[in-house]
Protein backbone atom coordinates (compact mmCIF):
# COMPACT_ATOMS: atom_id res chain seq x y z
CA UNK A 1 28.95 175.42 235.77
CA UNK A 2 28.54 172.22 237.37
CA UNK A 3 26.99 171.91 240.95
CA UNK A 4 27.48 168.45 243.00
CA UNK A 5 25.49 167.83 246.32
CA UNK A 6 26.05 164.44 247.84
CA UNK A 7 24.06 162.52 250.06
CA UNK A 8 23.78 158.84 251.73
CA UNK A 9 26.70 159.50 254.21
CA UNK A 10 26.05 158.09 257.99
CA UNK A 11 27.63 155.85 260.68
CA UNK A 12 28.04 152.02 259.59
CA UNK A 13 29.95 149.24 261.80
CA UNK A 14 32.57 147.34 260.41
CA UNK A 15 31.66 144.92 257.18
CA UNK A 16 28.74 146.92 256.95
CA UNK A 17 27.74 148.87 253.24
CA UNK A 18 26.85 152.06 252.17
CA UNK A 19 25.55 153.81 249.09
CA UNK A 20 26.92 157.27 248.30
CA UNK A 21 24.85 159.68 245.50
CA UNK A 22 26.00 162.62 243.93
CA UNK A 23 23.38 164.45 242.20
CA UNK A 24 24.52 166.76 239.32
CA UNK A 25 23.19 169.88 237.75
CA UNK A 26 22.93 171.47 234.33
CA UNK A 27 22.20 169.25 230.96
CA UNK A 28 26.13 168.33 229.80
CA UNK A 29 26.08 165.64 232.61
CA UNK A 30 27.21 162.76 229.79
CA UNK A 31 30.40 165.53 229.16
CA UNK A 32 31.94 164.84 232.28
CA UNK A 33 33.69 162.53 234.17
CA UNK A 34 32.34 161.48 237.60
CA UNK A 35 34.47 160.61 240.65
CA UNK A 36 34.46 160.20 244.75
CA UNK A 37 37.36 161.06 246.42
CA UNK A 38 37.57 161.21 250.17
CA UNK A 39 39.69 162.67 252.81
CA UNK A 40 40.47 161.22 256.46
CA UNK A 41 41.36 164.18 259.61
CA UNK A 42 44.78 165.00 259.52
CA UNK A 43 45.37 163.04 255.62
CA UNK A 44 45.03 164.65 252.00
CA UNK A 45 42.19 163.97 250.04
CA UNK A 46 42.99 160.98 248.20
CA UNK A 47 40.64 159.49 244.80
CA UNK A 48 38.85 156.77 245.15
CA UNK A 49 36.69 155.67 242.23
CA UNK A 50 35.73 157.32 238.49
CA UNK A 51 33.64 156.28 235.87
CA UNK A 52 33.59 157.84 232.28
CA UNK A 53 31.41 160.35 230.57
CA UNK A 54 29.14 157.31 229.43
CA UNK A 55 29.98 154.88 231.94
CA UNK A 56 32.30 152.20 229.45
CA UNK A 57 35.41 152.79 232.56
CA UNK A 58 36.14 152.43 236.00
CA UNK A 59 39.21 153.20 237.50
CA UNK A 60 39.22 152.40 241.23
CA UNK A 61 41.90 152.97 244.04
CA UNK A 62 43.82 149.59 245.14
CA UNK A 63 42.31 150.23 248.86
CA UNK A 64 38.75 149.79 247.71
CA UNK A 65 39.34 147.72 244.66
CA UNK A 66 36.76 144.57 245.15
CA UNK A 67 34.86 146.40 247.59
CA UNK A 68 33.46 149.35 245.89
CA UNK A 69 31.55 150.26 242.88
CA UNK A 70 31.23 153.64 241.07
CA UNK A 71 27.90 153.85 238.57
CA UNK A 72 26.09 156.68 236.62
CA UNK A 73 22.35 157.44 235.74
CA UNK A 74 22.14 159.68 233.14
CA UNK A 75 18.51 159.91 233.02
CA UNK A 76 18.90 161.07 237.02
CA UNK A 77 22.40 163.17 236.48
CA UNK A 78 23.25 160.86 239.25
CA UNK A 79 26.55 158.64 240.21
CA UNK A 80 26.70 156.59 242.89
CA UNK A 81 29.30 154.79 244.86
CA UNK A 82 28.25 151.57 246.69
CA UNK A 83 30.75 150.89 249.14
CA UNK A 84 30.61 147.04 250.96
CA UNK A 85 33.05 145.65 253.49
CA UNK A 86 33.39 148.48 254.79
CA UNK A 87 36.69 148.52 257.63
CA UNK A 88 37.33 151.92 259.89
CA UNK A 89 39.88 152.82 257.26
CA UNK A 90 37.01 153.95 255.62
CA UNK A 91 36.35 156.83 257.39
CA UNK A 92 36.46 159.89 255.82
CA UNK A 93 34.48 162.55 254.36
CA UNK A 94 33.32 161.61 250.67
CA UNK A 95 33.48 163.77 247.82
CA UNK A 96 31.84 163.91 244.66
CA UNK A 97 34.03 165.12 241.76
CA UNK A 98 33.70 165.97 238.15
CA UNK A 99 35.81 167.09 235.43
CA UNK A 100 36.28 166.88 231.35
CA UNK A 101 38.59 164.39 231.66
CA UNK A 102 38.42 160.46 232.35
CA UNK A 103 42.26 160.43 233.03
CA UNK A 104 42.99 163.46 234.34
CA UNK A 105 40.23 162.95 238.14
CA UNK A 106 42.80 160.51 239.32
CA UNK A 107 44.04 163.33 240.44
CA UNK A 108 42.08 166.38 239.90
CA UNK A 109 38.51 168.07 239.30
CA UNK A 110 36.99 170.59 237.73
CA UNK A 111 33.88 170.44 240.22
CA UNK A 112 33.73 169.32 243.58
CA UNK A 113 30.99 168.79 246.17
CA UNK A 114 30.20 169.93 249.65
CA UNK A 115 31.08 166.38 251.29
CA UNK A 116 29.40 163.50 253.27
CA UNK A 117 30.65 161.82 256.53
CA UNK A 118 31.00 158.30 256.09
CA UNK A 119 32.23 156.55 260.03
CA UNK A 120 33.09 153.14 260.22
CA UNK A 121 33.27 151.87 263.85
CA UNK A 122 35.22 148.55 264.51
């Protein structure tokens, strides 16, 4: 069992940056893939980012390609997502995701988190 809470969530104007944790739970943190995925009122929840078991791979949606940047501690269980030029398309609540396999969170997860708000005003 693998238990996600998220945190760094807020209001932010347009341009502005953000930095999104995800602190993990139990010791097999290295065994899974990390991800953020986020979902906008009335849209699915749609990936955003992943990084590896060990951090050698990105993947990264073509919205936020350039603009944000998914990292893992694995001395703090932690991955983050640093998010700059931020534009109101951003909006969205902000999950962290994990799951067994690198390939596979593009479009699912094994483990998800409760959410953060992220708002973007223009």
């Amino acid at each position: 069992q693998v238990q996600l809470v998220e945190s760094g969530g807020g209001l932010v104007q347009a341009g502005g940056s953000l930095r999104l944790s995800c602190v993990a739970s139990g010791r097999t943190f290295s065994s899974y893939a990390m991800g953020w995925f986020r979902q906008a009122p009335g849209k699915e929840r749609e990936f955003v980012a992943s990084v590896s078991g060990i951090g050698a791979r990105t993947a990264y949606a073509d919205s936020v390609k350039g603009r944000f940047t998914i990292s893992r501690d694995s001395v703090k269980n932690t991955v983050y997502l640093e998010m700059n030029s931020l534009k109101p398309a951003d909006t969205a609540v902000y999950y962290c995701a994990a799951h067994r396999s690198f390939v596979e969170l593009t479009s699912r997860a094994d483990y998800w988190g409760q959410g953060t708000q992220v708002t973007v005003s223009s």
